[in-house]
PDB file of N, CA and C in Angstrom:
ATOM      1  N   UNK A   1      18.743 -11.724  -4.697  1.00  0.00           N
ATOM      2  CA  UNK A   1      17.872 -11.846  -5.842  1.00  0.00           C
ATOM      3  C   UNK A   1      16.978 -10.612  -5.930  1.00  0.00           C
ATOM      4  N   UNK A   2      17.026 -10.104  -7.258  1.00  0.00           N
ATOM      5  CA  UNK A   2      16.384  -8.489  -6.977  1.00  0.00           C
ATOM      6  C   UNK A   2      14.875  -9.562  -8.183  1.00  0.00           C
ATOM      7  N   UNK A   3      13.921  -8.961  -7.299  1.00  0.00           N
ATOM      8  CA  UNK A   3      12.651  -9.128  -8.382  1.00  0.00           C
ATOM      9  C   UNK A   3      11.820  -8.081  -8.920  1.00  0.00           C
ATOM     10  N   UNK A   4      11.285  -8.170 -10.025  1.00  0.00           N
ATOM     11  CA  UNK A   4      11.389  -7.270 -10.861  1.00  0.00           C
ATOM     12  C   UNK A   4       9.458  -6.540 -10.670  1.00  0.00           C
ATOM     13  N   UNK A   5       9.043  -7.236  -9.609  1.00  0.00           N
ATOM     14  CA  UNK A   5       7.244  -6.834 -10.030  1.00  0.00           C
ATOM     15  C   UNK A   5       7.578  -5.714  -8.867  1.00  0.00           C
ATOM     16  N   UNK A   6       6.608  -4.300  -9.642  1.00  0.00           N
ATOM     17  CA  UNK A   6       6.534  -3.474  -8.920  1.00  0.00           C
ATOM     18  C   UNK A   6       4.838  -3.891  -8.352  1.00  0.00           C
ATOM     19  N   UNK A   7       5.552  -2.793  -6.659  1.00  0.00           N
ATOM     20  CA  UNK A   7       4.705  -3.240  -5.766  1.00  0.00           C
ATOM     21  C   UNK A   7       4.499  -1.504  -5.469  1.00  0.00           C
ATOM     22  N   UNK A   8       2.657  -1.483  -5.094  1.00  0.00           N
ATOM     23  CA  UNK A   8       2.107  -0.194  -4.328  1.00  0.00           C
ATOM     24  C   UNK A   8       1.338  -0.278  -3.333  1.00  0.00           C
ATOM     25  N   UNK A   9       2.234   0.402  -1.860  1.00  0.00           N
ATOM     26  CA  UNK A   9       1.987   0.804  -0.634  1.00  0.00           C
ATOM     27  C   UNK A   9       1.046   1.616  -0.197  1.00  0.00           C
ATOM     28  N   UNK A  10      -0.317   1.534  -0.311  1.00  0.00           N
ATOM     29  CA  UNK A  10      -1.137   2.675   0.291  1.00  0.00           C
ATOM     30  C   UNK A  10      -1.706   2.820   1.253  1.00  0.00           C
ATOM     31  N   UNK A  11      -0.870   3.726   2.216  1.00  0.00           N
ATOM     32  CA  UNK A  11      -1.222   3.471   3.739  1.00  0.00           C
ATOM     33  C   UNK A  11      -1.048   5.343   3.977  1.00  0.00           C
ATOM     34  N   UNK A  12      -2.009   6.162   5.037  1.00  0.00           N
ATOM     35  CA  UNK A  12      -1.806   7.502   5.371  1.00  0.00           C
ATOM     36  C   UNK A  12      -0.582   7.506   6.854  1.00  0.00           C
ATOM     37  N   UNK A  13      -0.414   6.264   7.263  1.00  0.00           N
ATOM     38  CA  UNK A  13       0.355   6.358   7.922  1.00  0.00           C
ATOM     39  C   UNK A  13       2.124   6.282   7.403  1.00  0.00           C
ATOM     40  N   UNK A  14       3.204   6.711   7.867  1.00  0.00           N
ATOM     41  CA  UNK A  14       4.322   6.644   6.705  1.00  0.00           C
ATOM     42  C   UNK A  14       5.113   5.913   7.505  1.00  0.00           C
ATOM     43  N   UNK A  15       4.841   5.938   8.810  1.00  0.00           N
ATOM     44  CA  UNK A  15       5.650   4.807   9.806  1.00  0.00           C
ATOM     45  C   UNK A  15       5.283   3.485   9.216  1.00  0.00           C
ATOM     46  N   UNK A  16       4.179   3.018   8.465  1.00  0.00           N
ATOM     47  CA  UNK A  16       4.011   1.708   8.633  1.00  0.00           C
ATOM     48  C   UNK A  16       3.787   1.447   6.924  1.00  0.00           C
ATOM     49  N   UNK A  17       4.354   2.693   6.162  1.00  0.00           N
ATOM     50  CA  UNK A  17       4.560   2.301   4.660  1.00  0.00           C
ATOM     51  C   UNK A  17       5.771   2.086   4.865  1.00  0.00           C
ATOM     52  N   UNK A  18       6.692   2.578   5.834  1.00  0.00           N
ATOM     53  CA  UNK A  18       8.236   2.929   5.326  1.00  0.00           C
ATOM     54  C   UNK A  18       8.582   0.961   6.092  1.00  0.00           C
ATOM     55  N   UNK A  19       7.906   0.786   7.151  1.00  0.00           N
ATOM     56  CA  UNK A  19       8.593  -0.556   7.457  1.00  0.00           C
ATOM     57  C   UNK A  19       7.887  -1.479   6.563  1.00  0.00           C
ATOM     58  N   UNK A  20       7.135  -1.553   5.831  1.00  0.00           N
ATOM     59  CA  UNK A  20       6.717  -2.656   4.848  1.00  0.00           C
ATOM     60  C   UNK A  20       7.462  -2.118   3.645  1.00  0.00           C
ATOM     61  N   UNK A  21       7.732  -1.016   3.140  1.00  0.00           N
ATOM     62  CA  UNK A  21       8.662  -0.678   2.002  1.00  0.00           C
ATOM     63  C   UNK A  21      10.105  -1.458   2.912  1.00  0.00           C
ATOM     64  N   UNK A  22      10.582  -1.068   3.625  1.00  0.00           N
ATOM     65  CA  UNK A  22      11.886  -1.586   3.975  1.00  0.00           C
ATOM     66  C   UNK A  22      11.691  -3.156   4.530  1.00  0.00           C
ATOM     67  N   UNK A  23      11.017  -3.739   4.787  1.00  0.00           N
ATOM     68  CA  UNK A  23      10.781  -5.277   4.458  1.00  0.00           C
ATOM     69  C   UNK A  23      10.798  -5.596   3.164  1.00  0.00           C
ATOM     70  N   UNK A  24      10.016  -5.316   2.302  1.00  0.00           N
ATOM     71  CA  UNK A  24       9.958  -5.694   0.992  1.00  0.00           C
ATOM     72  C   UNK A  24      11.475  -5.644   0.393  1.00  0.00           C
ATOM     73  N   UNK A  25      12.575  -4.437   0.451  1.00  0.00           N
ATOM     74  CA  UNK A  25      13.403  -4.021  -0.270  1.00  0.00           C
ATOM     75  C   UNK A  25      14.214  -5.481   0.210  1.00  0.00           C
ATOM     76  N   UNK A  26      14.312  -6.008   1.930  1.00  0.00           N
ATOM     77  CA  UNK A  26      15.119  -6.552   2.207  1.00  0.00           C
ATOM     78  C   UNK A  26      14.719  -8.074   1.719  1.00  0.00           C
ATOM     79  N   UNK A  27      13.402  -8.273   1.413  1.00  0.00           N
ATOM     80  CA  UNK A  27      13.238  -9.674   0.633  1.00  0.00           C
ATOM     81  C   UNK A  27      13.475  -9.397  -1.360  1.00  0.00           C
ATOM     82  N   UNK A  28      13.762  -8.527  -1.679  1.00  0.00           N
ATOM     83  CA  UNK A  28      14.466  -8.034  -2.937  1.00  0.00           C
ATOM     84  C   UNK A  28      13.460  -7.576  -3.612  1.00  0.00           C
ATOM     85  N   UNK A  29      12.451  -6.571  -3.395  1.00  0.00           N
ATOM     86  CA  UNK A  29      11.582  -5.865  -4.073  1.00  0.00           C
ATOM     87  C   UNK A  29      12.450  -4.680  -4.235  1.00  0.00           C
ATOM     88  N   UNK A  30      12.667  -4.496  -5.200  1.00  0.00           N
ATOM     89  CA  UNK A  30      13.262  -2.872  -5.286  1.00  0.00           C
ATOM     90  C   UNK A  30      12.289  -1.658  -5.859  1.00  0.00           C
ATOM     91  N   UNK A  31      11.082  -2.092  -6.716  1.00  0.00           N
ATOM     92  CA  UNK A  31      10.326  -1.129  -7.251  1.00  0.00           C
ATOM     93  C   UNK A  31       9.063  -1.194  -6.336  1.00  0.00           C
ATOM     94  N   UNK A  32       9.134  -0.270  -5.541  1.00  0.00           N
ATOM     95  CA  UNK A  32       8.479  -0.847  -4.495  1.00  0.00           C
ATOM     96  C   UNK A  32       8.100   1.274  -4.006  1.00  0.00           C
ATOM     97  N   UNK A  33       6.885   1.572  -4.603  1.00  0.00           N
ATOM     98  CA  UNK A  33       6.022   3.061  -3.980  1.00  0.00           C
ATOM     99  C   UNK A  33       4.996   2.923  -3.529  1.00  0.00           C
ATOM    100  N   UNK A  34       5.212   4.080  -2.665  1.00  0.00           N
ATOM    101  CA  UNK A  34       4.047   4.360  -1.335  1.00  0.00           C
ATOM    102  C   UNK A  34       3.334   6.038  -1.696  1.00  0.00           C
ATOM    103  N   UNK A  35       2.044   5.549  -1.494  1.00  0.00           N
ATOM    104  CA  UNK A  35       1.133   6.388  -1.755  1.00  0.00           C
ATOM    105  C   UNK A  35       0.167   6.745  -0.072  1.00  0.00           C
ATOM    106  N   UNK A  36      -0.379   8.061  -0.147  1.00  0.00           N
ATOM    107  CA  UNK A  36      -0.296   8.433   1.580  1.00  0.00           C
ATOM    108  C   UNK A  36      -1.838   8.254   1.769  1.00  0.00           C
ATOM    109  N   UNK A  37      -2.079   8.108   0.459  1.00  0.00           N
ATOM    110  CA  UNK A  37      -3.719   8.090   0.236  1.00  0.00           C
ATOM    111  C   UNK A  37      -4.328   7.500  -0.852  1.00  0.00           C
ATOM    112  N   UNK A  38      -5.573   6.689  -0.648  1.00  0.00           N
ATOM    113  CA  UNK A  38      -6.494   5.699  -1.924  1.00  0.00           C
ATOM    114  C   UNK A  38      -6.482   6.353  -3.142  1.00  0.00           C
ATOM    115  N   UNK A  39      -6.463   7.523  -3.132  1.00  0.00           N
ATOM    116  CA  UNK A  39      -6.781   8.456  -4.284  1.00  0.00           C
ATOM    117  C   UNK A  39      -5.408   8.218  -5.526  1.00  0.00           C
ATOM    118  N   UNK A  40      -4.504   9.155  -4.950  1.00  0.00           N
ATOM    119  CA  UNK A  40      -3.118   8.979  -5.539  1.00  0.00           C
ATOM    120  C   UNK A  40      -2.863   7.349  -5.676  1.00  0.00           C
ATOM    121  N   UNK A  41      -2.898   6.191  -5.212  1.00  0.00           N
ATOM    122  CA  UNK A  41      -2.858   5.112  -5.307  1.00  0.00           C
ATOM    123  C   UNK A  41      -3.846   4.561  -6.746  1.00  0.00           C
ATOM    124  N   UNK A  42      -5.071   4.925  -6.750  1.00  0.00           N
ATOM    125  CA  UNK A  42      -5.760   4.777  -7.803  1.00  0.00           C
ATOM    126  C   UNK A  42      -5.078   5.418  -9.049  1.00  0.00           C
ATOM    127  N   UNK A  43      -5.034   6.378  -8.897  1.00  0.00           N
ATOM    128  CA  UNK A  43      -4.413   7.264 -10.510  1.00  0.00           C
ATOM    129  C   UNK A  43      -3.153   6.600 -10.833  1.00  0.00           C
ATOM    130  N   UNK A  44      -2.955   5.921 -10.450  1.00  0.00           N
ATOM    131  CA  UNK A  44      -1.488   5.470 -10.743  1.00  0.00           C
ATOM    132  C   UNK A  44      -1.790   4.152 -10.916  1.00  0.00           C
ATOM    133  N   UNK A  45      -2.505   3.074 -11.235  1.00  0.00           N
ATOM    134  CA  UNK A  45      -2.768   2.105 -11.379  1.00  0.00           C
ATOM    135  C   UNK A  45      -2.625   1.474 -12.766  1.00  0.00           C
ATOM    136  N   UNK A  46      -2.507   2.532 -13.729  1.00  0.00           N
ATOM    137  CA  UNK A  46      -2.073   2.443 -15.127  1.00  0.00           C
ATOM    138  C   UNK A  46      -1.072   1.624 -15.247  1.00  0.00           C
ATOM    139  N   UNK A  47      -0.408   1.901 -14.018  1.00  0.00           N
ATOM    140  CA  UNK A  47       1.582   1.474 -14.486  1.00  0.00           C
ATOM    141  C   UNK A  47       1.653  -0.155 -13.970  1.00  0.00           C
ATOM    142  N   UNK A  48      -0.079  -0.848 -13.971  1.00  0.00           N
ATOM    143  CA  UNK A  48       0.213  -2.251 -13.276  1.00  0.00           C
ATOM    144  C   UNK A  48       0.673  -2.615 -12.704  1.00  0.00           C
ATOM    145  N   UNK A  49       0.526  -2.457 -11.342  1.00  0.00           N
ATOM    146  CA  UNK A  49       1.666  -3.268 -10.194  1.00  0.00           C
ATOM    147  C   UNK A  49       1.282  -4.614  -9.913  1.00  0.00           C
ATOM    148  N   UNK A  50       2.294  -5.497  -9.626  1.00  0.00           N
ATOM    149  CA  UNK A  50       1.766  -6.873  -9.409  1.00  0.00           C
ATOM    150  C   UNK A  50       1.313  -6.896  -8.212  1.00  0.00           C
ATOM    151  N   UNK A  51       1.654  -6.419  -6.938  1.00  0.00           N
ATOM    152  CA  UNK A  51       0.584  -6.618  -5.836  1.00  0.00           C
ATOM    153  C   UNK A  51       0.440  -5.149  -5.430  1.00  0.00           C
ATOM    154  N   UNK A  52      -0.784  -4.844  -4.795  1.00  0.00           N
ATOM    155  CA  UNK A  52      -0.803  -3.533  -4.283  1.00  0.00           C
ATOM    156  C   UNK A  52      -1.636  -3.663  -2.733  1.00  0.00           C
ATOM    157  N   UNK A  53      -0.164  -3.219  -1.350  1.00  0.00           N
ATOM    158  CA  UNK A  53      -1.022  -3.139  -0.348  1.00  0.00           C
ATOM    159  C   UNK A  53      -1.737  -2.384   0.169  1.00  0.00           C
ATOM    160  N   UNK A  54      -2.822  -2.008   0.868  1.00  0.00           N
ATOM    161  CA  UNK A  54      -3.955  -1.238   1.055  1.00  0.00           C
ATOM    162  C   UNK A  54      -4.153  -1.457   2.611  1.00  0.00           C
ATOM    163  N   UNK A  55      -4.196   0.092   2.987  1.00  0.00           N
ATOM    164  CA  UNK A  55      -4.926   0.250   4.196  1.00  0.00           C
ATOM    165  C   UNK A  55      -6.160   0.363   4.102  1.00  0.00           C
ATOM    166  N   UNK A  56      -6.993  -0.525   5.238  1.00  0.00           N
ATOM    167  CA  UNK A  56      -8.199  -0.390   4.974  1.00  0.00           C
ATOM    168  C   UNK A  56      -8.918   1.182   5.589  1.00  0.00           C
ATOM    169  N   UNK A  57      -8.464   1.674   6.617  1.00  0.00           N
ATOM    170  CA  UNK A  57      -8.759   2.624   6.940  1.00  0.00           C
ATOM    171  C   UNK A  57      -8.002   4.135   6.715  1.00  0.00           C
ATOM    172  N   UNK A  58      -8.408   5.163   5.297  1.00  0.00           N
ATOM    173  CA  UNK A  58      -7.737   5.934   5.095  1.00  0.00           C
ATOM    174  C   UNK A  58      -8.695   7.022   5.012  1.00  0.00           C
ATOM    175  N   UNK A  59      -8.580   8.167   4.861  1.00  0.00           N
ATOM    176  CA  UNK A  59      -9.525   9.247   4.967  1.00  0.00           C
ATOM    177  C   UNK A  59     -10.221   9.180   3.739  1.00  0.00           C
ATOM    178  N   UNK A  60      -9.242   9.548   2.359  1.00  0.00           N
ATOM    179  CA  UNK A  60     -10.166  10.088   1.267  1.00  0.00           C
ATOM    180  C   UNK A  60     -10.647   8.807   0.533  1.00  0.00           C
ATOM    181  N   UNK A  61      -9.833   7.779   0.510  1.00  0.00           N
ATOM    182  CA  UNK A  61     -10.835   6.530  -0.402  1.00  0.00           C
ATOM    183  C   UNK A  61     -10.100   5.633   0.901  1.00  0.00           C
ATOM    184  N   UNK A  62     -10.841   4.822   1.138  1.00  0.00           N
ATOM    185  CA  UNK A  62      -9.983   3.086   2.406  1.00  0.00           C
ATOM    186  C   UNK A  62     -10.148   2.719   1.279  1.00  0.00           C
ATOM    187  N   UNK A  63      -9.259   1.436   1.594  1.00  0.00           N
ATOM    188  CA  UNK A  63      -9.063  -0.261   1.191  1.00  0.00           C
ATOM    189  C   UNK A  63      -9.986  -0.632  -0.144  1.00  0.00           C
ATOM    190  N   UNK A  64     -11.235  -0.611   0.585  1.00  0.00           N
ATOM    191  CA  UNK A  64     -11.899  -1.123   0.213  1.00  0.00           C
ATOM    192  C   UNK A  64     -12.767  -0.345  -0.961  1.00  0.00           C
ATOM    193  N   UNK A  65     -13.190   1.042  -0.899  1.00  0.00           N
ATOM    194  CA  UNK A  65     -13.178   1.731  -1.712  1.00  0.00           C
ATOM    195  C   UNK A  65     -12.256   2.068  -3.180  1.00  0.00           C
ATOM    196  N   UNK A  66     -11.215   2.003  -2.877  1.00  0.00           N
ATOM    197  CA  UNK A  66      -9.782   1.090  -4.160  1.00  0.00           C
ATOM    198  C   UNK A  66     -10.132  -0.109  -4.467  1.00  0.00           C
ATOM    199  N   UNK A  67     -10.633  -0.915  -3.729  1.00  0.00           N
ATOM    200  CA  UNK A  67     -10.789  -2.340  -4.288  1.00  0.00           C
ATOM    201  C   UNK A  67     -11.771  -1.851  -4.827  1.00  0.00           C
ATOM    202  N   UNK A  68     -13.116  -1.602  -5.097  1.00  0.00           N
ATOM    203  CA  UNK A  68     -13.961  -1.355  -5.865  1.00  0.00           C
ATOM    204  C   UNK A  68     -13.939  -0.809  -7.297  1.00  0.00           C
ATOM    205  N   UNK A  69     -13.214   0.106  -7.216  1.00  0.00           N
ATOM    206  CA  UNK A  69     -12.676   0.908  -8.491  1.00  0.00           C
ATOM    207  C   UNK A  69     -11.526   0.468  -9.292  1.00  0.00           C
ATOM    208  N   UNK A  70     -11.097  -0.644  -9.193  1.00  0.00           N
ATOM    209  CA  UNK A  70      -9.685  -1.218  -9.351  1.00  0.00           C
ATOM    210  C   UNK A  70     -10.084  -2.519  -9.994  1.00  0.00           C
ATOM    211  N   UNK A  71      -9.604  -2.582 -11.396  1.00  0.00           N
ATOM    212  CA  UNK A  71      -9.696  -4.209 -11.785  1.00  0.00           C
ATOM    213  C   UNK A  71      -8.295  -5.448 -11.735  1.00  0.00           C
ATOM    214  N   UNK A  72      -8.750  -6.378 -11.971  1.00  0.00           N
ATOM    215  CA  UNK A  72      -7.634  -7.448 -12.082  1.00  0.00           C
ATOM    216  C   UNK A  72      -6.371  -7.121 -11.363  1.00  0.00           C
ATOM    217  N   UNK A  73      -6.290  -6.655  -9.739  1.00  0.00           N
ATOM    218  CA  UNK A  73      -4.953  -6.657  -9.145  1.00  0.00           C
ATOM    219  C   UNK A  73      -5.114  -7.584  -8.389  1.00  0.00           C
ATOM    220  N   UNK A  74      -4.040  -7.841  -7.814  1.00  0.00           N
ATOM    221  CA  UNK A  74      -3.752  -8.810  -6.654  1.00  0.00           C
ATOM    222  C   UNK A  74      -3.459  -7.726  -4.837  1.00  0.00           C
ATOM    223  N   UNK A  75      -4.443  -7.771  -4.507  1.00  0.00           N
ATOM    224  CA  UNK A  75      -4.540  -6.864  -3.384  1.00  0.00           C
ATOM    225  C   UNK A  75      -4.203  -7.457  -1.667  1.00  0.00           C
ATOM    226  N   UNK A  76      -4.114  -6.931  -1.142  1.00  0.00           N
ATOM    227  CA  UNK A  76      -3.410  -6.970   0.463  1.00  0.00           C
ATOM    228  C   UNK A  76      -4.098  -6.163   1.143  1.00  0.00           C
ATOM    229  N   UNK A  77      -4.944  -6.705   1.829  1.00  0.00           N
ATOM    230  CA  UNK A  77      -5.460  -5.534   3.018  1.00  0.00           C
ATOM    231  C   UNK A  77      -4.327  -5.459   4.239  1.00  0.00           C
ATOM    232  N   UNK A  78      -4.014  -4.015   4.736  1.00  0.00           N
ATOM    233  CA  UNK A  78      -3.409  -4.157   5.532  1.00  0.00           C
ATOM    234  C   UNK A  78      -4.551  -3.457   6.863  1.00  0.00           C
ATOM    235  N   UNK A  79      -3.655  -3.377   7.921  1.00  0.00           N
ATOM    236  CA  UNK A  79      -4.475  -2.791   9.443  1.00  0.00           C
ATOM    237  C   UNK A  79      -3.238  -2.587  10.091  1.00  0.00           C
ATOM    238  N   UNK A  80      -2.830  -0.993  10.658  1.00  0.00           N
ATOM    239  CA  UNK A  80      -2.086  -1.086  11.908  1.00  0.00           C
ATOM    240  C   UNK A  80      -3.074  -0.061  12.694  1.00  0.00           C
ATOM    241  N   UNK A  81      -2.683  -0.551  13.814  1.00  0.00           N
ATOM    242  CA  UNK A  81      -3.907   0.418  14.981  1.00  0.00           C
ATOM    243  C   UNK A  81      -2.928   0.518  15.991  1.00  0.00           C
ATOM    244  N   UNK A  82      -3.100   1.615  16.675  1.00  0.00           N
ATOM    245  CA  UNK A  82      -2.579   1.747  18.237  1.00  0.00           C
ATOM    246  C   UNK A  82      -3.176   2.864  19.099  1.00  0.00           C
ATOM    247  N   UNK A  83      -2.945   2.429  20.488  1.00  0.00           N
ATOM    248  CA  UNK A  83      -3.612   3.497  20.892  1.00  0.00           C
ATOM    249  C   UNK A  83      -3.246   4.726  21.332  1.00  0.00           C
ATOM    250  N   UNK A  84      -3.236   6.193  20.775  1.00  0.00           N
ATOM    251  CA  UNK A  84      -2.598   7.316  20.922  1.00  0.00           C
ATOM    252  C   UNK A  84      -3.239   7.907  22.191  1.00  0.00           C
ATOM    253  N   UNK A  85      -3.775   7.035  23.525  1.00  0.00           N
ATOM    254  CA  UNK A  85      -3.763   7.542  24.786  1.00  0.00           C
ATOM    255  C   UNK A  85      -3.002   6.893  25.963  1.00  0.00           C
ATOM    256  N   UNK A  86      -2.615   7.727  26.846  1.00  0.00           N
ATOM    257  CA  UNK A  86      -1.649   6.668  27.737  1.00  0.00           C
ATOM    258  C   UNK A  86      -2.695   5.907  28.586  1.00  0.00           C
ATOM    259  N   UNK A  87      -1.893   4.856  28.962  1.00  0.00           N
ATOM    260  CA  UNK A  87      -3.092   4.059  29.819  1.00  0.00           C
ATOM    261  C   UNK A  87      -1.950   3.743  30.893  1.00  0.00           C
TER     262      UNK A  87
END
């Protein structure tokens, strides 16, 4: 079943847009873009997406900063963290 609501990915990480883009595709989202940053995610908001997920922690606008500037979407906070020291 292919469904037809486009969906926007805004995460600076691309490891963890590309496995929620490739989850989504495999539950039948096919219109389904990733943005690397809040900014580019905002300007593009014209084209109405039915859900749009959001990292909360991004350099030039987070999560939550898009949620502010952003009317009537249906939003997703996301969070991936890890730790880039060996232990």
């Amino acid at each position: 079943m292919i469904n037809t609501k486009k969906i926007f990915i805004a995460d600076d990480d691309i490891f963890t847009s590309a496995i929620f883009k490739q989850h989504l595709h495999n539950l039948g989202y096919d219109d389904v873009t990733c943005f690397s940053d809040g900014t580019s995610c905002l300007n593009e908001l014209t084209e109405k997406p039915g859900i749009v997920l959001l990292d909360h922690q991004m350099d030039d606008l987070n999560g939550f900063e898009v949620l502010k500037k952003s009317n009537d979407l249906i939003l997703i906070f996301t969070w991936s963290w890890y730790l880039d020291k060996k232990i």
